[in-house]
PDB file of N, CA and C in Angstrom:
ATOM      1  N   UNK A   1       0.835  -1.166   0.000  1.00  0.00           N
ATOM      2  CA  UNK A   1       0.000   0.000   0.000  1.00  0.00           C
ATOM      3  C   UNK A   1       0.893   1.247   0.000  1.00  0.00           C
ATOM      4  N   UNK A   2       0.420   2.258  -0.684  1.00  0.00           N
ATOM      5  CA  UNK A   2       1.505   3.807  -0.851  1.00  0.00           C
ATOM      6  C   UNK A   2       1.514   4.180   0.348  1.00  0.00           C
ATOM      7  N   UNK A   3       2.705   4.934   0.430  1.00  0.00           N
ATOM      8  CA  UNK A   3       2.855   5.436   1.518  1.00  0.00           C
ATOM      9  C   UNK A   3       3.160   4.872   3.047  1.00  0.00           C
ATOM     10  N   UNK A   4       2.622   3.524   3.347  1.00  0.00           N
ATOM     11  CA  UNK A   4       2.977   2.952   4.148  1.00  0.00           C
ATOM     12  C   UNK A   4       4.580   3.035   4.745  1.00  0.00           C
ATOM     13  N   UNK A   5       5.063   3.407   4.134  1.00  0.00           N
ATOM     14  CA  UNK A   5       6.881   3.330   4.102  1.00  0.00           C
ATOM     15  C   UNK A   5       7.348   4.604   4.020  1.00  0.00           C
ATOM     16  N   UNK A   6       6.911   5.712   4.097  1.00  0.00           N
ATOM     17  CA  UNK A   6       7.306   7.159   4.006  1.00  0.00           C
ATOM     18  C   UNK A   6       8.105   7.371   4.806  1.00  0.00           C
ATOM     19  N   UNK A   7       8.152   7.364   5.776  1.00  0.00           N
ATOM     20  CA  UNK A   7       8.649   7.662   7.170  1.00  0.00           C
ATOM     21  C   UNK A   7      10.000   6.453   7.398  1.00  0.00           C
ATOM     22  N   UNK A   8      10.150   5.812   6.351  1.00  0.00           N
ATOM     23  CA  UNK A   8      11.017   4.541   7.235  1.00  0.00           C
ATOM     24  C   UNK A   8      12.369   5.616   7.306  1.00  0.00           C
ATOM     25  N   UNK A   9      13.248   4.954   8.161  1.00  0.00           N
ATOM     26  CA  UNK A   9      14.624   5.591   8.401  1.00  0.00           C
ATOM     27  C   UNK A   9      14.781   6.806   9.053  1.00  0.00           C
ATOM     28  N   UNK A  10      13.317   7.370   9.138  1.00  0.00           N
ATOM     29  CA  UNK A  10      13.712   8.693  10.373  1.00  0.00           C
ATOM     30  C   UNK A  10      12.668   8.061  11.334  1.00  0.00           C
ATOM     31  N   UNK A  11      12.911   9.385  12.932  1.00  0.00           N
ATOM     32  CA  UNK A  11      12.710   9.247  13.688  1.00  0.00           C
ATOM     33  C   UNK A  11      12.071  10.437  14.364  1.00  0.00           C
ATOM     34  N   UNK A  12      10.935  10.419  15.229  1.00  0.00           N
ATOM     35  CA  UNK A  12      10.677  11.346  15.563  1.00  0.00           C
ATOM     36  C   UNK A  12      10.137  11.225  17.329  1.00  0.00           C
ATOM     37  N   UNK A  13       9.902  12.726  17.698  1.00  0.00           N
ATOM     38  CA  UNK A  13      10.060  12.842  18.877  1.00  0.00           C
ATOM     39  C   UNK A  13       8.494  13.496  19.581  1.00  0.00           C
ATOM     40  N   UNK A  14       7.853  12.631  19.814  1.00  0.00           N
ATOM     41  CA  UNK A  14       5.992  13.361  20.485  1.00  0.00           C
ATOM     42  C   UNK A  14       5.927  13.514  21.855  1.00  0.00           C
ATOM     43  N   UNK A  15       5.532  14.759  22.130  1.00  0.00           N
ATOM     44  CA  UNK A  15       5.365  15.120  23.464  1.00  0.00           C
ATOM     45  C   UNK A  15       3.914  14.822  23.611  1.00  0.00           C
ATOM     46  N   UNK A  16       3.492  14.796  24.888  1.00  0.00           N
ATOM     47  CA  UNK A  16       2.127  14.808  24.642  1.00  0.00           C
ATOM     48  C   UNK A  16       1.585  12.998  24.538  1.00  0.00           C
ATOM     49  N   UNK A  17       2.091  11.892  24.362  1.00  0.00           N
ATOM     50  CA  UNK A  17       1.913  11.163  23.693  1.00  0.00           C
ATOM     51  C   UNK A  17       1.182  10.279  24.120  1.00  0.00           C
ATOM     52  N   UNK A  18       0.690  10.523  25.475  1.00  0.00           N
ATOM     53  CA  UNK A  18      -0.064   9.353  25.944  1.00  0.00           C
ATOM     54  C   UNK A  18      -1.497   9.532  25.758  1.00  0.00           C
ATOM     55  N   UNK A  19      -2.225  10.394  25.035  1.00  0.00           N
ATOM     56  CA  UNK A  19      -3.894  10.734  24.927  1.00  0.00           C
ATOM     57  C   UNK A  19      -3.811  11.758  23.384  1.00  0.00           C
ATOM     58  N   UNK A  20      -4.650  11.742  23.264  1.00  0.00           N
ATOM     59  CA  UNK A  20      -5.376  12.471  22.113  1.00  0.00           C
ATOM     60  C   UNK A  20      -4.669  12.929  20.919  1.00  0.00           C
ATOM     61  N   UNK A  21      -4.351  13.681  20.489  1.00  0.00           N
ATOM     62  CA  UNK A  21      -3.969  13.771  19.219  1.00  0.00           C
ATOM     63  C   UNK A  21      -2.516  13.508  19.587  1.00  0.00           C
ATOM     64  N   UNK A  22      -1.383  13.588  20.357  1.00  0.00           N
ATOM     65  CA  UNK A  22      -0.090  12.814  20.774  1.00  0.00           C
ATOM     66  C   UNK A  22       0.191  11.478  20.103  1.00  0.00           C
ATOM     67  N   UNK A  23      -1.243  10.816  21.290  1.00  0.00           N
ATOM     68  CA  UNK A  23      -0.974   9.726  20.953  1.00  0.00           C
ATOM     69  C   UNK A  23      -1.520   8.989  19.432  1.00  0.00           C
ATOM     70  N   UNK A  24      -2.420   9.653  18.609  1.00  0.00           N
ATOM     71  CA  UNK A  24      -2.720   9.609  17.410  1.00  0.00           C
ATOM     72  C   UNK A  24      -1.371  10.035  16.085  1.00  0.00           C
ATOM     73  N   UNK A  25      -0.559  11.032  16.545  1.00  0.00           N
ATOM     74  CA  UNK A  25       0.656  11.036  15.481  1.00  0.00           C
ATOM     75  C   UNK A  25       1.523  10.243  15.987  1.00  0.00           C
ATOM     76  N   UNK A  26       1.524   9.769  17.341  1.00  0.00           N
ATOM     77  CA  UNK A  26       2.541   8.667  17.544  1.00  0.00           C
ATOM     78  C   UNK A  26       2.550   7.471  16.933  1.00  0.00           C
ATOM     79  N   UNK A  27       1.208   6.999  16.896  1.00  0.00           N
ATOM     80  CA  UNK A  27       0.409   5.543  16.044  1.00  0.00           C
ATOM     81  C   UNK A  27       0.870   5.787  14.444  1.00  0.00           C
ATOM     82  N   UNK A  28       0.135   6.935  14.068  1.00  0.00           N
ATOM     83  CA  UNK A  28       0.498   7.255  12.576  1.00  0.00           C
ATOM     84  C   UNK A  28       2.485   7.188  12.249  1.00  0.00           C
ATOM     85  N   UNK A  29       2.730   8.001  12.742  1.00  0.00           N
ATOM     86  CA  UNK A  29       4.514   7.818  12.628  1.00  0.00           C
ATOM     87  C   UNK A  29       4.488   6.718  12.641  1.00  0.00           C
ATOM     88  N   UNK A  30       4.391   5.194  13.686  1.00  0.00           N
ATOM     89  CA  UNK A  30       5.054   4.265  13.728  1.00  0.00           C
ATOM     90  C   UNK A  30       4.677   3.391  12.808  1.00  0.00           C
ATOM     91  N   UNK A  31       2.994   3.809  12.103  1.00  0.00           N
ATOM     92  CA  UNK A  31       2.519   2.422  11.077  1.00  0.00           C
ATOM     93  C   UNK A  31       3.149   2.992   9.882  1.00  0.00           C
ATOM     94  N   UNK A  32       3.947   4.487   9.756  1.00  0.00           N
ATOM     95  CA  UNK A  32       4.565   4.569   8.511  1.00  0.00           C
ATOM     96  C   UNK A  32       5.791   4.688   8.543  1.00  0.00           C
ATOM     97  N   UNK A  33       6.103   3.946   9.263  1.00  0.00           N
ATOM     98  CA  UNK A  33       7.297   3.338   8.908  1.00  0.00           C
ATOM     99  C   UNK A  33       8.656   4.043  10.466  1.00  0.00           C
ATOM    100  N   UNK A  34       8.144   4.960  10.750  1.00  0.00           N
ATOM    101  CA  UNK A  34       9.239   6.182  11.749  1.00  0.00           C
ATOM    102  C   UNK A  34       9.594   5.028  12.841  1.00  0.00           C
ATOM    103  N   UNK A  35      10.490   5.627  13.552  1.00  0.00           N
ATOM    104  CA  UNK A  35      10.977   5.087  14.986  1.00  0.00           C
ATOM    105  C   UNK A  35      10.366   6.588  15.503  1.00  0.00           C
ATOM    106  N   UNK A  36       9.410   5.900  16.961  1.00  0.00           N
ATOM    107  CA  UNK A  36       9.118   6.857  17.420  1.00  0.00           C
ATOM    108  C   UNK A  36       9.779   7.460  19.340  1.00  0.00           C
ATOM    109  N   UNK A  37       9.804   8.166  19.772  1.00  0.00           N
ATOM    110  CA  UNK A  37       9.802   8.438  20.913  1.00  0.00           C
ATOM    111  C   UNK A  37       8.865   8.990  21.793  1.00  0.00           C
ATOM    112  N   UNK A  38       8.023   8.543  22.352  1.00  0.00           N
ATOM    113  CA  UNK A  38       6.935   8.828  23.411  1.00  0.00           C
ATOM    114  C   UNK A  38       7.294   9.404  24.350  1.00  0.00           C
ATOM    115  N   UNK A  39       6.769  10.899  24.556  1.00  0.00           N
ATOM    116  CA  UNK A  39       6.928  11.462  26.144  1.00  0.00           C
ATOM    117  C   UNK A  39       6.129  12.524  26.700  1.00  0.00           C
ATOM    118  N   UNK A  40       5.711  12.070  27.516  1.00  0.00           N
ATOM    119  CA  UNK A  40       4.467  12.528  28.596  1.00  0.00           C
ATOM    120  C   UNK A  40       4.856  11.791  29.575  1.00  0.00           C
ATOM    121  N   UNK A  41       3.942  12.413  30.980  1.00  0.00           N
ATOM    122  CA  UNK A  41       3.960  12.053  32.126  1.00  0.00           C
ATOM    123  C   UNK A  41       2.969  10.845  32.350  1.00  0.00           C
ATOM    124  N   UNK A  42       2.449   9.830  31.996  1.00  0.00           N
ATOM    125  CA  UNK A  42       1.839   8.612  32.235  1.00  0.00           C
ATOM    126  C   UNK A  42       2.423   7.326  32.021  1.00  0.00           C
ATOM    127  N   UNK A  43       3.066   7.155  32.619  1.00  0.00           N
ATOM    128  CA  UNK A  43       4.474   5.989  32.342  1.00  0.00           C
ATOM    129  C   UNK A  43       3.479   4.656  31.803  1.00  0.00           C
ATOM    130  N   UNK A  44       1.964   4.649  32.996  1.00  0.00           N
ATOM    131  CA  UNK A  44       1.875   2.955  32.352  1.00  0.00           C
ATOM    132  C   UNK A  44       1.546   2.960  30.597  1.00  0.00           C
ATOM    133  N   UNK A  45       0.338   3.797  30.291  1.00  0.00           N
ATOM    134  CA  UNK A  45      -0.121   4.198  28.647  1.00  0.00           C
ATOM    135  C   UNK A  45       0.910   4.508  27.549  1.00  0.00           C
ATOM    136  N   UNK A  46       1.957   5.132  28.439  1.00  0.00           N
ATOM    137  CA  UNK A  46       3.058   5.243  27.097  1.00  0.00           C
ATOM    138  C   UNK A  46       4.084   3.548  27.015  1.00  0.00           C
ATOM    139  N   UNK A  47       4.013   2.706  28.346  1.00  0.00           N
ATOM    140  CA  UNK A  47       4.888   1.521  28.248  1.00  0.00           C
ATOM    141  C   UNK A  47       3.383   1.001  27.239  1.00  0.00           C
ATOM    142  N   UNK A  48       2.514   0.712  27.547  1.00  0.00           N
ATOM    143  CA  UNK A  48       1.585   0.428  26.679  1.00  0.00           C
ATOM    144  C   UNK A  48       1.184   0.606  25.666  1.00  0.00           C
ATOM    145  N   UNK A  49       1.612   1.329  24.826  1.00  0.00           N
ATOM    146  CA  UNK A  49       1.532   1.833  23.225  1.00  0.00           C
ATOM    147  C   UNK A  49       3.069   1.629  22.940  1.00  0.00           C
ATOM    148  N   UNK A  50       3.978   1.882  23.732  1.00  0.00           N
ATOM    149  CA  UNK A  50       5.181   1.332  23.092  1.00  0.00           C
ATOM    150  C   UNK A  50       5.542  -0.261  22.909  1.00  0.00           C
ATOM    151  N   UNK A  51       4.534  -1.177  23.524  1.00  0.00           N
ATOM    152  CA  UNK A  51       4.302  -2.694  23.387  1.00  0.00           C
ATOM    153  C   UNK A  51       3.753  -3.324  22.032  1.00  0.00           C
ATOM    154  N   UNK A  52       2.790  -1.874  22.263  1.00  0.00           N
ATOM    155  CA  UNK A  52       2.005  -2.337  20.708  1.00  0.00           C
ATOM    156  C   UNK A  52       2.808  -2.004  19.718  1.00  0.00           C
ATOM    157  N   UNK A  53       3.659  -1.627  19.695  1.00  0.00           N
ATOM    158  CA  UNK A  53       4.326  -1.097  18.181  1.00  0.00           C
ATOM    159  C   UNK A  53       5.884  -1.885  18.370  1.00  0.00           C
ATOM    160  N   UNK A  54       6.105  -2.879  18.912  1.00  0.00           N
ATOM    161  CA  UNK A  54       7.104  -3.369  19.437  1.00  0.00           C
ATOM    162  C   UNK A  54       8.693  -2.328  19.276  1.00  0.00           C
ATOM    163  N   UNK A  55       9.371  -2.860  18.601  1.00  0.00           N
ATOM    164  CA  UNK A  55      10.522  -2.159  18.213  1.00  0.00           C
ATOM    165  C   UNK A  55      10.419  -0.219  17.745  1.00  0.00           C
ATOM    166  N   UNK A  56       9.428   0.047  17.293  1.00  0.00           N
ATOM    167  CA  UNK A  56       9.131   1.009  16.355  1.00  0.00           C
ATOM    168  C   UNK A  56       8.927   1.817  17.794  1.00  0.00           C
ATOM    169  N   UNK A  57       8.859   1.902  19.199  1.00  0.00           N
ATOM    170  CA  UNK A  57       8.943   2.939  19.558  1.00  0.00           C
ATOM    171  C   UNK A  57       9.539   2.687  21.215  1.00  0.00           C
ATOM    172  N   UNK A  58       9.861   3.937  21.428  1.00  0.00           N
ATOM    173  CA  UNK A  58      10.571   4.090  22.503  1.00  0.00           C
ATOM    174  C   UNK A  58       9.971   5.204  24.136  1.00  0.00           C
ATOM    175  N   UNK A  59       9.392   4.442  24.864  1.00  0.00           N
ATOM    176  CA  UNK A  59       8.767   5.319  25.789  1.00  0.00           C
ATOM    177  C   UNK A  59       9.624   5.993  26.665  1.00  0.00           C
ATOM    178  N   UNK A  60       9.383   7.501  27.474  1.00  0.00           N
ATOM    179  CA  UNK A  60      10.112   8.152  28.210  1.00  0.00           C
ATOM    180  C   UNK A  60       9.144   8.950  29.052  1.00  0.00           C
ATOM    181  N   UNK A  61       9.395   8.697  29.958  1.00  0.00           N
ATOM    182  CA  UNK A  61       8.052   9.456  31.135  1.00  0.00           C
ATOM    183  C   UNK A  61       9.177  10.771  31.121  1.00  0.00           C
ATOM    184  N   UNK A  62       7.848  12.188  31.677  1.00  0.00           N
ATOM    185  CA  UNK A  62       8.770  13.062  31.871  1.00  0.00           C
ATOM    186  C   UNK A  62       7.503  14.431  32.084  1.00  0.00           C
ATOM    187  N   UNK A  63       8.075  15.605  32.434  1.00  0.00           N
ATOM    188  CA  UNK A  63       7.627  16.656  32.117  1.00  0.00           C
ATOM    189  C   UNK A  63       7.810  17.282  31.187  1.00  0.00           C
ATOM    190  N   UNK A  64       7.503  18.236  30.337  1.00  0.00           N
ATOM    191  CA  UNK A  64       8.369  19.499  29.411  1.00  0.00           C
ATOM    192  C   UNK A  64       8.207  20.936  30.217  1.00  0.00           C
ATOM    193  N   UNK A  65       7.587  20.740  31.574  1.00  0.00           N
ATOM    194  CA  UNK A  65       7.436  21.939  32.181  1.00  0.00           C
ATOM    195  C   UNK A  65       8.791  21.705  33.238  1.00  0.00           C
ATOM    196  N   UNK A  66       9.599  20.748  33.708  1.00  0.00           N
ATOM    197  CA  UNK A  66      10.629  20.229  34.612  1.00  0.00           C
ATOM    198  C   UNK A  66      12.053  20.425  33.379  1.00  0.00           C
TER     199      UNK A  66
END
């Protein structure tokens, strides 16, 4: 399918990533192909979306206000 593969070989970085539109470009990046990085403050939802996408992403609890 097109496009599926756009994204392979880069990587990107979502704040925000554990709810709503975060976690919606995080999903999108990783089914096209990106390595992603997850970070928000909800450690279990971001280890949990980084399960589902096995390899393709990388969770990091955190603030951006700290």
């Amino acid at each position: 399918m097109p496009g599926l593969t756009e994204y392979r070989g880069t990587a990107g970085i979502v704040t925000g990533a554990s709810s709503g539109i975060g976690a919606a470009c995080a999903a999108k990046l990783a089914e096209r192909g990106a390595r992603v990085v997850l970070f928000a403050r909800s450690e279990e939802t971001l280890r949990d979306m980084a399960a589902r996408h096995e390899d393709r992403m990388l969770a990091i609890v955190g603030d951006v206000a700290d």
